[in-house]
PDB file of N, CA and C in Angstrom:
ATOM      1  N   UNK A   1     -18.239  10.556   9.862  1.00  0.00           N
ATOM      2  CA  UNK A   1     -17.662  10.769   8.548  1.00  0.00           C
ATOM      3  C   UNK A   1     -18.042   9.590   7.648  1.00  0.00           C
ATOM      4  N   UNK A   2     -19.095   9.896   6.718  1.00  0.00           N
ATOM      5  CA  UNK A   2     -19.240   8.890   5.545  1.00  0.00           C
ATOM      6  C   UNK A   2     -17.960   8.421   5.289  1.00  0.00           C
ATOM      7  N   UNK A   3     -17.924   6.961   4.975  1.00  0.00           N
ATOM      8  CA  UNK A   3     -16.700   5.805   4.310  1.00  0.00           C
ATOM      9  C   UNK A   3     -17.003   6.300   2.638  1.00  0.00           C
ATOM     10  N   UNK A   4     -15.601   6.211   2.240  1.00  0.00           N
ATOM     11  CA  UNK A   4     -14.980   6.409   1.224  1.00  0.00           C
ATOM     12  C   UNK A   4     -15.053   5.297   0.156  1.00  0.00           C
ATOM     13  N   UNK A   5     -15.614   4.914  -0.789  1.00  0.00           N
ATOM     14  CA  UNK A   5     -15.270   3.981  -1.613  1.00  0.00           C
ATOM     15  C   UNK A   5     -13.771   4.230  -2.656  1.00  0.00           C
ATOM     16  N   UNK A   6     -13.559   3.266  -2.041  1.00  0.00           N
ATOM     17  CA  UNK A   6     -11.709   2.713  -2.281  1.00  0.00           C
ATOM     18  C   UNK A   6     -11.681   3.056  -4.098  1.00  0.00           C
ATOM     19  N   UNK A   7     -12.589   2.879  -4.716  1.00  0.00           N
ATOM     20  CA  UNK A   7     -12.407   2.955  -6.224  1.00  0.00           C
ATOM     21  C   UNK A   7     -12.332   4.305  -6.236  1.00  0.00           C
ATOM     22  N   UNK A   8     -12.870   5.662  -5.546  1.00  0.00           N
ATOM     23  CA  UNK A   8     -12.301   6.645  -5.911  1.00  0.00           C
ATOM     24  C   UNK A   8     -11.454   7.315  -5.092  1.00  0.00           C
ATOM     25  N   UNK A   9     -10.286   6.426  -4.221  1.00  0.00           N
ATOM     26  CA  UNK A   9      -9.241   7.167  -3.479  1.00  0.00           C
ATOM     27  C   UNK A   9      -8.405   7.561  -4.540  1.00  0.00           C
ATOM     28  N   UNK A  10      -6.896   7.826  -4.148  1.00  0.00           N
ATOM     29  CA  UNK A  10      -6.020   8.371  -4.934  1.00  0.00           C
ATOM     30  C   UNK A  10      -5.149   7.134  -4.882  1.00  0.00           C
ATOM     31  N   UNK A  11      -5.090   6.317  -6.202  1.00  0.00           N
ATOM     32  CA  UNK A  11      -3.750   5.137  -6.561  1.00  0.00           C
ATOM     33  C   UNK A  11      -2.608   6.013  -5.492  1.00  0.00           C
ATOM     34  N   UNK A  12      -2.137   6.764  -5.777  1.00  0.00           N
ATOM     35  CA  UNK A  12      -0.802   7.701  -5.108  1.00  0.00           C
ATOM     36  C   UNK A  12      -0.875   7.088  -3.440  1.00  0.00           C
ATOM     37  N   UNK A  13      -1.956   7.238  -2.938  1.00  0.00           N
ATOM     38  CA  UNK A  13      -1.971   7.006  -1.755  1.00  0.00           C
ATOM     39  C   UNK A  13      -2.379   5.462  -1.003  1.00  0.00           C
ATOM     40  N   UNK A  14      -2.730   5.007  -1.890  1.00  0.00           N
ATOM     41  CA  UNK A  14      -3.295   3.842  -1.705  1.00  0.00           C
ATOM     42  C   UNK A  14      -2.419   2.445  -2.086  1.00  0.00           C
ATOM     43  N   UNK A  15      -1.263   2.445  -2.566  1.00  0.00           N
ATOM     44  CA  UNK A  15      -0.354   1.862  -3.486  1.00  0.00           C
ATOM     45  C   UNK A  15       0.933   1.843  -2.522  1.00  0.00           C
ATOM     46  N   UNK A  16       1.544   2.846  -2.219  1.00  0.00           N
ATOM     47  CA  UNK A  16       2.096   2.695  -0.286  1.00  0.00           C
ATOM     48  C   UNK A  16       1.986   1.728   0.380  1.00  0.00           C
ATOM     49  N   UNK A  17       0.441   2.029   0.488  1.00  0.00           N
ATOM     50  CA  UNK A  17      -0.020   1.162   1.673  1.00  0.00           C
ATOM     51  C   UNK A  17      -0.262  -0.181   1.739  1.00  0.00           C
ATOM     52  N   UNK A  18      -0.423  -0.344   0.337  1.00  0.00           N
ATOM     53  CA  UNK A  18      -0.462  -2.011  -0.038  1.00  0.00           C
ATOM     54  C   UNK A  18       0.983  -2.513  -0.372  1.00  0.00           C
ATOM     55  N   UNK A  19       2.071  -1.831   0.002  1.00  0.00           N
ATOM     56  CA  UNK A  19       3.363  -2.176  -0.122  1.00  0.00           C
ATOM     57  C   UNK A  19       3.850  -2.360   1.047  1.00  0.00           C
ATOM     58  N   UNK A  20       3.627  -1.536   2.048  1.00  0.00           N
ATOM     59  CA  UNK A  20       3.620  -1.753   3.441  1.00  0.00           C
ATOM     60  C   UNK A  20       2.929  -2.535   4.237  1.00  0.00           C
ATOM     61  N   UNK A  21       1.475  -2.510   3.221  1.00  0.00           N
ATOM     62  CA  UNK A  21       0.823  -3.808   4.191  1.00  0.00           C
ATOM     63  C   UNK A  21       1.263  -5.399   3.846  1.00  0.00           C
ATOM     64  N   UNK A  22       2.453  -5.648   2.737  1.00  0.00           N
ATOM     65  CA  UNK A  22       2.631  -6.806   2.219  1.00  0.00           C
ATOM     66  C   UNK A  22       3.803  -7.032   2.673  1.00  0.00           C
ATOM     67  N   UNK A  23       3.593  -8.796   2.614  1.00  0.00           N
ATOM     68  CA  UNK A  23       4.732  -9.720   3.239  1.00  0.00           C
ATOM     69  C   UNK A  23       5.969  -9.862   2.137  1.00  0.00           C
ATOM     70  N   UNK A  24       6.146  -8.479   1.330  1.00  0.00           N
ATOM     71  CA  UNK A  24       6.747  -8.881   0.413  1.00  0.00           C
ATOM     72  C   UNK A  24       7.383  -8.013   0.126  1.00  0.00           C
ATOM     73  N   UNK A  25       8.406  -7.815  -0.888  1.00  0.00           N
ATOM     74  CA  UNK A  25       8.899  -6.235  -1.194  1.00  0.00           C
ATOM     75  C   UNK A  25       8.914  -5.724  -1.915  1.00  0.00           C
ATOM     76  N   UNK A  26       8.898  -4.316  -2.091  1.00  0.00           N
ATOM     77  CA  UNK A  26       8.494  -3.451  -3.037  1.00  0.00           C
ATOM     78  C   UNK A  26       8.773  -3.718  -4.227  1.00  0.00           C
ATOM     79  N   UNK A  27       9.627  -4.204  -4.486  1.00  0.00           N
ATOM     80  CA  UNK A  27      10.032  -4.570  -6.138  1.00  0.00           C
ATOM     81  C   UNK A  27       9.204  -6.285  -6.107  1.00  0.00           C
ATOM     82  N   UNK A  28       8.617  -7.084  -5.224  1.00  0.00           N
ATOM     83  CA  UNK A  28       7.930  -7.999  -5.439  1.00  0.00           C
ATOM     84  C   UNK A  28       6.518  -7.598  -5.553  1.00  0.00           C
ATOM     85  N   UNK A  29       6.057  -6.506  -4.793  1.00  0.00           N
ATOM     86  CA  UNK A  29       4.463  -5.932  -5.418  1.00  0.00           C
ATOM     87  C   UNK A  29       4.435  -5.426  -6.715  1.00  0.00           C
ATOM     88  N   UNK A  30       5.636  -4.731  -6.998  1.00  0.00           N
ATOM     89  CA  UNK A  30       5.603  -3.902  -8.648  1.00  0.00           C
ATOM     90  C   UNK A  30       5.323  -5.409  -9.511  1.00  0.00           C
ATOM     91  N   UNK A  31       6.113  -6.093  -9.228  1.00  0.00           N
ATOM     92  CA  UNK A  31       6.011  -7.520 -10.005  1.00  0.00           C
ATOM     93  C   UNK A  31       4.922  -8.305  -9.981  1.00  0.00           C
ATOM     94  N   UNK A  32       3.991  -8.288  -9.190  1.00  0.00           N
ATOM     95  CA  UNK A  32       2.895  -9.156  -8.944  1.00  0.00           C
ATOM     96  C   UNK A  32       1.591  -7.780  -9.708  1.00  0.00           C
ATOM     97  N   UNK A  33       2.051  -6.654  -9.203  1.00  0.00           N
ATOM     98  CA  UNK A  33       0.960  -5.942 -10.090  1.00  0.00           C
ATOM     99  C   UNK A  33       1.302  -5.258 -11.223  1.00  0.00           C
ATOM    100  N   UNK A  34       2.179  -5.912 -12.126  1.00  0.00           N
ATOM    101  CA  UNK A  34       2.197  -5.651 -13.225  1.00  0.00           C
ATOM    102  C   UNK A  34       1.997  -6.974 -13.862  1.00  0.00           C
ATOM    103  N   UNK A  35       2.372  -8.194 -13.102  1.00  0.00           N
ATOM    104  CA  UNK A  35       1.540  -9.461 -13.933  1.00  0.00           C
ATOM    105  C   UNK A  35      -0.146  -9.318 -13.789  1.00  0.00           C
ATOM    106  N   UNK A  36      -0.633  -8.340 -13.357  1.00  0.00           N
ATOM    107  CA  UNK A  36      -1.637  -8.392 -13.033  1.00  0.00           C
ATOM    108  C   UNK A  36      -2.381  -7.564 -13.977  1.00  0.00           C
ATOM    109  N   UNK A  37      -1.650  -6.779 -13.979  1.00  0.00           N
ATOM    110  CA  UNK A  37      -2.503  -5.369 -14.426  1.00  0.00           C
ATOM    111  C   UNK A  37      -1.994  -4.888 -16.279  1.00  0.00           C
ATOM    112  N   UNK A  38      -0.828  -5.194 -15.987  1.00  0.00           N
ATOM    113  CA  UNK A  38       0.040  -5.417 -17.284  1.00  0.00           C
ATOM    114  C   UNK A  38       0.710  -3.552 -17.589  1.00  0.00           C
ATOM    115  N   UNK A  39       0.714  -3.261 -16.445  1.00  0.00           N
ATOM    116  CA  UNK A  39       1.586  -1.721 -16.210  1.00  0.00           C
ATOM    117  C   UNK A  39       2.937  -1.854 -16.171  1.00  0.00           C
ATOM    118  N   UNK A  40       3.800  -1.829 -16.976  1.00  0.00           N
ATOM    119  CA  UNK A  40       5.269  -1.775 -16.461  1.00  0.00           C
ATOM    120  C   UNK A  40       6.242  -1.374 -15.487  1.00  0.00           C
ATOM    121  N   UNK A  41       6.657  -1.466 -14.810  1.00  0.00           N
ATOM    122  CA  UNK A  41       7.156  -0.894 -13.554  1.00  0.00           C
ATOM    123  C   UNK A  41       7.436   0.802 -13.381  1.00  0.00           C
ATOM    124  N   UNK A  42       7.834   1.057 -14.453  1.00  0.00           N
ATOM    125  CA  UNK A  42       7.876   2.697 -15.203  1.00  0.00           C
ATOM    126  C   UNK A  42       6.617   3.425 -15.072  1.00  0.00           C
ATOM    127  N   UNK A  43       5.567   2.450 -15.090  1.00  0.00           N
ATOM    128  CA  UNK A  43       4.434   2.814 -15.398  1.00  0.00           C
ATOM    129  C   UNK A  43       3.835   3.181 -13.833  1.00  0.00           C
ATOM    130  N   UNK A  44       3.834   2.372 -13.199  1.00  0.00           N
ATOM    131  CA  UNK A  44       3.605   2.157 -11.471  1.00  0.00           C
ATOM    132  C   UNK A  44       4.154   3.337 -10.971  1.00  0.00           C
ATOM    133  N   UNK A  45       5.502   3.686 -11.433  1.00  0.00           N
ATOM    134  CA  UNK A  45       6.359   4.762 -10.882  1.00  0.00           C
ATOM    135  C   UNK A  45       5.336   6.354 -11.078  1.00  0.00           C
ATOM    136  N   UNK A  46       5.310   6.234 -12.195  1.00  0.00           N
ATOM    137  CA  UNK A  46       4.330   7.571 -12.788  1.00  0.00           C
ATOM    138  C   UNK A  46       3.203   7.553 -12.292  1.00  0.00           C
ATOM    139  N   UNK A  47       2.397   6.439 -12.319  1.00  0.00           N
ATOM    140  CA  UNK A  47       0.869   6.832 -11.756  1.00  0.00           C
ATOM    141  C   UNK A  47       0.648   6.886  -9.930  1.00  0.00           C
ATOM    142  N   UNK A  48       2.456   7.009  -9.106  1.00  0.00           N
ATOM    143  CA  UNK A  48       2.135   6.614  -8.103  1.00  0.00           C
ATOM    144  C   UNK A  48       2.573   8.817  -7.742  1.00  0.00           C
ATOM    145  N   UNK A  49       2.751   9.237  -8.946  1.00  0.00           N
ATOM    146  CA  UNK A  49       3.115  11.094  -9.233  1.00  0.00           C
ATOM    147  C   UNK A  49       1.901  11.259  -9.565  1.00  0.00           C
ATOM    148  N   UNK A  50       0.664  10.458 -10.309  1.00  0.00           N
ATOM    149  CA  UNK A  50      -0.571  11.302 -10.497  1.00  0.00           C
ATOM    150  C   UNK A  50      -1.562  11.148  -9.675  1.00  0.00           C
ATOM    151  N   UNK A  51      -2.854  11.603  -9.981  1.00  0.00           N
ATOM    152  CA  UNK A  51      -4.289  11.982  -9.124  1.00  0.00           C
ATOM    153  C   UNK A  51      -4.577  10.671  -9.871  1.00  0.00           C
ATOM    154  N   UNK A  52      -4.308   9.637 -10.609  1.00  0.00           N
ATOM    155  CA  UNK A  52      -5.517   8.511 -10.965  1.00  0.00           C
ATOM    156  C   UNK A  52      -6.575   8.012  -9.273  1.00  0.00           C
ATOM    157  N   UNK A  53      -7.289   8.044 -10.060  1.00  0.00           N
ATOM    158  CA  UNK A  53      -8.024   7.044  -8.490  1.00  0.00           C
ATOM    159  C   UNK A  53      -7.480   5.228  -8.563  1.00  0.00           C
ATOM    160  N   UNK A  54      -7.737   4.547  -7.672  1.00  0.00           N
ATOM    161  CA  UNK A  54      -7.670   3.254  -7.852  1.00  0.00           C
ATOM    162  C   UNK A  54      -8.581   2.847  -8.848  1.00  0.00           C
ATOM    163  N   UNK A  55      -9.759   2.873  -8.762  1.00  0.00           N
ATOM    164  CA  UNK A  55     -10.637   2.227  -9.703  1.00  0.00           C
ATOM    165  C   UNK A  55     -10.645   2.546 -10.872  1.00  0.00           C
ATOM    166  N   UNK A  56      -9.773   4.048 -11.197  1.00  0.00           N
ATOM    167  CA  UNK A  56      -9.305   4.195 -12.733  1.00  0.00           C
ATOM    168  C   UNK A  56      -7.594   3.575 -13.020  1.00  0.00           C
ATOM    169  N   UNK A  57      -6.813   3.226 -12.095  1.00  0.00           N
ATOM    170  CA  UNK A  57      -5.881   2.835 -12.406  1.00  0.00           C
ATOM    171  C   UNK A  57      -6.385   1.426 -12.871  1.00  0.00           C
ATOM    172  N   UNK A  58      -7.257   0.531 -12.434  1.00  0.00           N
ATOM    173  CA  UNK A  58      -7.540  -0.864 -12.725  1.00  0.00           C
ATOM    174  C   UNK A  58      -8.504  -0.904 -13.744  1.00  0.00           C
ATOM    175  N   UNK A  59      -9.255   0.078 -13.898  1.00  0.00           N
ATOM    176  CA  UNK A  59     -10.410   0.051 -15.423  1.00  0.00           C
ATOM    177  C   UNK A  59      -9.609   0.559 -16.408  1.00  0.00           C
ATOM    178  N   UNK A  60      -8.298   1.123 -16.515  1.00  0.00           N
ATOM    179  CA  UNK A  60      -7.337   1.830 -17.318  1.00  0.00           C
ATOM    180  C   UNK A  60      -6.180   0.669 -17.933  1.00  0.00           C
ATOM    181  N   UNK A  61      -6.337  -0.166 -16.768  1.00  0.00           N
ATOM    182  CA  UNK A  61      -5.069  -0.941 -16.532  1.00  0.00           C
ATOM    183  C   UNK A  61      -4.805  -1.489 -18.306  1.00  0.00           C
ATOM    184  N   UNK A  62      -3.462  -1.879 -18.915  1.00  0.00           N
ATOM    185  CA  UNK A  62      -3.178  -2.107 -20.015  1.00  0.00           C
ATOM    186  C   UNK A  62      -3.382  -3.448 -20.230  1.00  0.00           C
ATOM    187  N   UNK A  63      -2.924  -4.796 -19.764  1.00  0.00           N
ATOM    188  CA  UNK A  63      -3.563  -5.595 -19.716  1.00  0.00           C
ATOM    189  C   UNK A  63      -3.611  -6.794 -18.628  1.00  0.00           C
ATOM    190  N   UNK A  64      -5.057  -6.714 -18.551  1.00  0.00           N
ATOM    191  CA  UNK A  64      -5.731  -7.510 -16.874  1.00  0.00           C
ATOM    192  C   UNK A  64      -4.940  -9.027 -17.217  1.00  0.00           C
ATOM    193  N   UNK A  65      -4.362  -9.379 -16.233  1.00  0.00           N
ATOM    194  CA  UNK A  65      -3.653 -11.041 -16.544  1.00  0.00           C
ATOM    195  C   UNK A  65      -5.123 -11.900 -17.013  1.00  0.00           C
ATOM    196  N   UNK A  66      -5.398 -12.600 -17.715  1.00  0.00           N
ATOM    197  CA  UNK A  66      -6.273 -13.509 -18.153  1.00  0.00           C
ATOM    198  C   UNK A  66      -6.417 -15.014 -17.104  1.00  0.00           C
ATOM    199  N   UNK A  67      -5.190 -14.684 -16.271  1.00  0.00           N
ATOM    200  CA  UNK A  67      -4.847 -15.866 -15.502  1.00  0.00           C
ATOM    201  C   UNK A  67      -5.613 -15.765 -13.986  1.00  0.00           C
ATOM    202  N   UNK A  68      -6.134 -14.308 -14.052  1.00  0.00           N
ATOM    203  CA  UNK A  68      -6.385 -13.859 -12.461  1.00  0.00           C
ATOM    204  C   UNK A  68      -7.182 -14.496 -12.100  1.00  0.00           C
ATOM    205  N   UNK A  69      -8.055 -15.398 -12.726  1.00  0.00           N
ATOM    206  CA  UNK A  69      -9.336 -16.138 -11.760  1.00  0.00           C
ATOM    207  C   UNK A  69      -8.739 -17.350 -11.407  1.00  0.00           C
ATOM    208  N   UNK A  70      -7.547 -17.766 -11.747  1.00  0.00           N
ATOM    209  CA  UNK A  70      -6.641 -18.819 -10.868  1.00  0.00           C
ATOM    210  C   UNK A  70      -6.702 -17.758  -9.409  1.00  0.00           C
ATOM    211  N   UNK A  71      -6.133 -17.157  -8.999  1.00  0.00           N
ATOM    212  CA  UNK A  71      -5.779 -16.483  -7.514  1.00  0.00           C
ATOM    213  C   UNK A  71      -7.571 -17.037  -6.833  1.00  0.00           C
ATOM    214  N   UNK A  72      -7.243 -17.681  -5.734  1.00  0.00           N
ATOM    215  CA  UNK A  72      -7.762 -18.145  -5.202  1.00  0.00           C
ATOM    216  C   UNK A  72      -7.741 -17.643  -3.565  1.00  0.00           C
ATOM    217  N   UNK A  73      -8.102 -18.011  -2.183  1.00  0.00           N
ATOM    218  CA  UNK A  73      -8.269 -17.934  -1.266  1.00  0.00           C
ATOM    219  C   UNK A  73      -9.200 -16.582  -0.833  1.00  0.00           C
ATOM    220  N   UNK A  74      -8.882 -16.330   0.774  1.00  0.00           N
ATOM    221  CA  UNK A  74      -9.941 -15.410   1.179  1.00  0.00           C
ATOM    222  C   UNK A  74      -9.322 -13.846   1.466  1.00  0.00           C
ATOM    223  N   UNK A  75      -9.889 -12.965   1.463  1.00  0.00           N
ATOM    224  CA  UNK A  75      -9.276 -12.129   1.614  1.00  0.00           C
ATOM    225  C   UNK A  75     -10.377 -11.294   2.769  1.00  0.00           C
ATOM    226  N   UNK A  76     -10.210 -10.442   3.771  1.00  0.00           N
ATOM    227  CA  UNK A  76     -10.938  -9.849   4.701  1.00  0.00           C
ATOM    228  C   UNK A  76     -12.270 -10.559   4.825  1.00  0.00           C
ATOM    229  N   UNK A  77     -11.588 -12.293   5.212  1.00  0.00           N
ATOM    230  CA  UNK A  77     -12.756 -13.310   5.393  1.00  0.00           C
ATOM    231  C   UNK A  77     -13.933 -13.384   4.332  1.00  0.00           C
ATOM    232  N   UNK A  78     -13.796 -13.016   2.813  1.00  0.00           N
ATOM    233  CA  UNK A  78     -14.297 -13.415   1.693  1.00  0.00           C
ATOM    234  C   UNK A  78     -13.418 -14.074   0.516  1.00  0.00           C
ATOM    235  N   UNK A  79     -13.968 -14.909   0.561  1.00  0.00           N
ATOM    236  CA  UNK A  79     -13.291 -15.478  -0.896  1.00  0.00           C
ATOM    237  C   UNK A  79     -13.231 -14.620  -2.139  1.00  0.00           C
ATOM    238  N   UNK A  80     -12.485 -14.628  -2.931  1.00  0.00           N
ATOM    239  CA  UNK A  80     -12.176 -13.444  -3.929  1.00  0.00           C
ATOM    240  C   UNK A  80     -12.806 -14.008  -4.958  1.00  0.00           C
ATOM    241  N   UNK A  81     -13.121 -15.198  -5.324  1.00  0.00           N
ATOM    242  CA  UNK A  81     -13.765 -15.761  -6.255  1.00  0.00           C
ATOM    243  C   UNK A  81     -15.201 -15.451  -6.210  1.00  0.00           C
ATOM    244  N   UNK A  82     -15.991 -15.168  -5.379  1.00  0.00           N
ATOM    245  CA  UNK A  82     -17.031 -14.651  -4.347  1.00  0.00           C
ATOM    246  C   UNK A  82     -17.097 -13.253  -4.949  1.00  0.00           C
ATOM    247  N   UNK A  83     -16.481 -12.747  -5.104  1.00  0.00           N
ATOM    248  CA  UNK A  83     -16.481 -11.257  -4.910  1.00  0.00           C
ATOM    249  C   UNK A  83     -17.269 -10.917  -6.430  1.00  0.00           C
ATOM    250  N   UNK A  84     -18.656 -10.264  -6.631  1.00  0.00           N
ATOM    251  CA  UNK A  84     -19.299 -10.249  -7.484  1.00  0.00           C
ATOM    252  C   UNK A  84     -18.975  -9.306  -8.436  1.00  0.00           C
ATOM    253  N   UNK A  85     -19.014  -7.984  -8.282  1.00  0.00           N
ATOM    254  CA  UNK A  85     -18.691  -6.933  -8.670  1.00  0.00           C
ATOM    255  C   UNK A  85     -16.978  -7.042  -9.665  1.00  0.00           C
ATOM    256  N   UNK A  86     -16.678  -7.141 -10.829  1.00  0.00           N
ATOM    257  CA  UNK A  86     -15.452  -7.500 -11.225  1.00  0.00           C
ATOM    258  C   UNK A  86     -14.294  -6.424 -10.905  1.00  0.00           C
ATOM    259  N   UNK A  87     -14.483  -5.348 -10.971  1.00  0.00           N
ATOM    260  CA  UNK A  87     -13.741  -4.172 -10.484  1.00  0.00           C
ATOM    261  C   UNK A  87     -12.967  -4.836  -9.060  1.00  0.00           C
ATOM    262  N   UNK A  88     -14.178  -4.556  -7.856  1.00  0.00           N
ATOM    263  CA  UNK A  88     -13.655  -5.061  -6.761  1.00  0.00           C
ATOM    264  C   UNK A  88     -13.076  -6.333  -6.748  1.00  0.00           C
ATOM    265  N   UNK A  89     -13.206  -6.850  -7.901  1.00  0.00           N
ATOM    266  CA  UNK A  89     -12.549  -8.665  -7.412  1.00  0.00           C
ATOM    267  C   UNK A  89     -11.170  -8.565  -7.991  1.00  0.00           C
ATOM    268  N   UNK A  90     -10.982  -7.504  -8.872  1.00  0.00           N
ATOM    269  CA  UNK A  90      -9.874  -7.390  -9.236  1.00  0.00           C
ATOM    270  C   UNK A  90      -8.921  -6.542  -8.413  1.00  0.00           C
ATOM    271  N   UNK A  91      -9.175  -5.574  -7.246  1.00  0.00           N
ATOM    272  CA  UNK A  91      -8.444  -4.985  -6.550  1.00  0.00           C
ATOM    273  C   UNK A  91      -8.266  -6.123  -5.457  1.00  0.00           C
ATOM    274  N   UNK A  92      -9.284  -6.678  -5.310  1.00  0.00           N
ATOM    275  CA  UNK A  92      -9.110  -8.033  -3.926  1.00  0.00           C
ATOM    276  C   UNK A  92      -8.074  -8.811  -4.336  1.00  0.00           C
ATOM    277  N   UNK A  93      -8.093  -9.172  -5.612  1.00  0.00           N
ATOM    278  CA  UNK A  93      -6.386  -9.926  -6.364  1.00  0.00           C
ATOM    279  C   UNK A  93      -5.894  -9.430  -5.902  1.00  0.00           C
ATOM    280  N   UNK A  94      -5.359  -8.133  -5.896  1.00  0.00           N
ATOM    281  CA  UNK A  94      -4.105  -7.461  -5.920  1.00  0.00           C
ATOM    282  C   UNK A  94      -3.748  -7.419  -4.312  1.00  0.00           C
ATOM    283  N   UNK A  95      -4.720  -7.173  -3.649  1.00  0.00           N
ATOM    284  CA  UNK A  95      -4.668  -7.424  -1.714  1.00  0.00           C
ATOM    285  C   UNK A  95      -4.081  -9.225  -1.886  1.00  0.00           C
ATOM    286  N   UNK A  96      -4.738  -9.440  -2.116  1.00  0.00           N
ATOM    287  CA  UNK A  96      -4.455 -11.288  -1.952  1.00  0.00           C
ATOM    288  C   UNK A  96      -2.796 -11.277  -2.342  1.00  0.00           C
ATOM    289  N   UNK A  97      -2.352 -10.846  -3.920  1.00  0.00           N
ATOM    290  CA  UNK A  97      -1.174 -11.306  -4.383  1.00  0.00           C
ATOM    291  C   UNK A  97       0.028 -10.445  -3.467  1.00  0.00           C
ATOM    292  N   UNK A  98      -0.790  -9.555  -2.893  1.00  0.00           N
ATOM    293  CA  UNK A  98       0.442  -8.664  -2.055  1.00  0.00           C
ATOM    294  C   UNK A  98       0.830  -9.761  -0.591  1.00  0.00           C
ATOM    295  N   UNK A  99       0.078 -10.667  -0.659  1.00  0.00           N
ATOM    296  CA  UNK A  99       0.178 -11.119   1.013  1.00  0.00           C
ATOM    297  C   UNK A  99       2.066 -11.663   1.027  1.00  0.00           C
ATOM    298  N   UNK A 100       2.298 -11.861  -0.245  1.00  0.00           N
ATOM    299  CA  UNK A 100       3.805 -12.642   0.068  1.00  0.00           C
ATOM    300  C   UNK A 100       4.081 -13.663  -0.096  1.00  0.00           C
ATOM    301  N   UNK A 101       3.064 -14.703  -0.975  1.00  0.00           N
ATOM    302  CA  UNK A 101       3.310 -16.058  -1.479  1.00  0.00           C
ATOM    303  C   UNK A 101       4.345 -15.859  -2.593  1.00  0.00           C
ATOM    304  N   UNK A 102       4.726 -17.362  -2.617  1.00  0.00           N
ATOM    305  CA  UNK A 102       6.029 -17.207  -3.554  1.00  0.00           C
ATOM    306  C   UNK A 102       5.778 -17.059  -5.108  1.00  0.00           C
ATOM    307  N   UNK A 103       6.491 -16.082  -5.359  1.00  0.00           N
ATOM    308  CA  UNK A 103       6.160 -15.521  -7.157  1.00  0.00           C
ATOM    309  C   UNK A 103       6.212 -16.996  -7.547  1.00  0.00           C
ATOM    310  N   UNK A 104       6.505 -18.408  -7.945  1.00  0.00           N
ATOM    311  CA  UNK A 104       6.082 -18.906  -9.266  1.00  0.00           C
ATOM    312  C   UNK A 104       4.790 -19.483  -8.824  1.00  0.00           C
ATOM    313  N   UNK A 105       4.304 -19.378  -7.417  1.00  0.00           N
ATOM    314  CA  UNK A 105       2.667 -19.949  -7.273  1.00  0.00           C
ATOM    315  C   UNK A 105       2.014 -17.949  -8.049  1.00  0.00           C
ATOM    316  N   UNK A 106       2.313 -17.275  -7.689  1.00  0.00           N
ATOM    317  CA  UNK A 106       2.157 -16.009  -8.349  1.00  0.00           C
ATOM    318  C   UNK A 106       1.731 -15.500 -10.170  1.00  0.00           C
ATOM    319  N   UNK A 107       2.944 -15.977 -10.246  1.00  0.00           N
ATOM    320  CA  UNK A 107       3.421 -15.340 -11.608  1.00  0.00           C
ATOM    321  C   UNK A 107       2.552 -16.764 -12.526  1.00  0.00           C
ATOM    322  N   UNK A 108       1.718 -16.893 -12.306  1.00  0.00           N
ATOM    323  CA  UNK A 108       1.007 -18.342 -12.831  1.00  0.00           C
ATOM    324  C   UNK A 108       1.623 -18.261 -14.558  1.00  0.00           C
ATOM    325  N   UNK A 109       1.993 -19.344 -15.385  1.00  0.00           N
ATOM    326  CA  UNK A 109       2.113 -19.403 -16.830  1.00  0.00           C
ATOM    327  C   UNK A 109       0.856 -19.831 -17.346  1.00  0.00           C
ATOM    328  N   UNK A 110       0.462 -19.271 -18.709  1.00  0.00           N
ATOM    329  CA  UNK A 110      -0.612 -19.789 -19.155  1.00  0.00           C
ATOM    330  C   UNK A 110      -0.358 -21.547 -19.561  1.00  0.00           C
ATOM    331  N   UNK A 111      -0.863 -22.112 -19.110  1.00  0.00           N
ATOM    332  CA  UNK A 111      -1.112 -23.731 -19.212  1.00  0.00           C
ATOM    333  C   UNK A 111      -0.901 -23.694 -21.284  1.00  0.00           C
ATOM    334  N   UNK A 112      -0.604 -24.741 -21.926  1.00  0.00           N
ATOM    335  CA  UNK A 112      -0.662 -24.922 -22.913  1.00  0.00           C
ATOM    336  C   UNK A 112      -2.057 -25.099 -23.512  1.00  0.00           C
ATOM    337  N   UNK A 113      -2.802 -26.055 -22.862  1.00  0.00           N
ATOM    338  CA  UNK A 113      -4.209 -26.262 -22.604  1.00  0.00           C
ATOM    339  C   UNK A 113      -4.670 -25.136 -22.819  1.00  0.00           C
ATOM    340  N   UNK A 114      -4.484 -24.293 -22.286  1.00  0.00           N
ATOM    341  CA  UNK A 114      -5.420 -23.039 -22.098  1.00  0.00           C
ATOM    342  C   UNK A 114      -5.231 -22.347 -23.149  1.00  0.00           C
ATOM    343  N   UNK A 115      -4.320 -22.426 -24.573  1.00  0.00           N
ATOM    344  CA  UNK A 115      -4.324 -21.464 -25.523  1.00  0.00           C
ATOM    345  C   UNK A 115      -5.475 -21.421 -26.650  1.00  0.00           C
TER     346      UNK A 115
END
């Protein structure tokens, strides 16, 4: 059976599983991927009732955190910073931020500097 590229599974089904696969809880993934993605929790709720694929929930997404190239480390033994393709580096965030580190290393603030 040909492998599936993850950008066109079903968000519905795929969004579960990254809740279950995380050290964290469900109302801490809604929170980490809506600092991420900039979907409101309302929003998560609804697209987890539609057919979006993943890779249209994240090319759709309302707004991408500007902060995400802070998230750092490796994820399925690649560094996410590494990860060329921006689509995929942005779903690898969302694997990374699900692992269960503590929201204020998470929820990064924009630096003053940085405005």
């Amino acid at each position: 059976m040909p492998r599936m590229d993850v950008t066109e599974m079903s968000f519905a089904k795929l969004y579960p599983l990254l809740v279950a696969k995380a050290e964290s809880t469900r109302a801490e993934v809604d929170q980490v991927t809506a600092w991420l993605t900039g979907y409101p929790p309302e929003g998560l709720a609804r697209l987890e009732q539609s057919d979006v694929s993943y890779g249209d929930f994240f090319r759709n997404a309302p707004a991408m955190n500007p902060n995400r190239n802070l998230i750092t480390g490796k994820i399925c033994g690649v560094r996410v910073k590494k990860v060329e393709d921006p689509l995929m580096r942005d779903i690898r965030y969302l694997d990374k931020l699900a692992k269960g580190k503590a929201m204020e290393k998470i929820l990064r603030k924009q630096m003053p500097d940085d405005e």
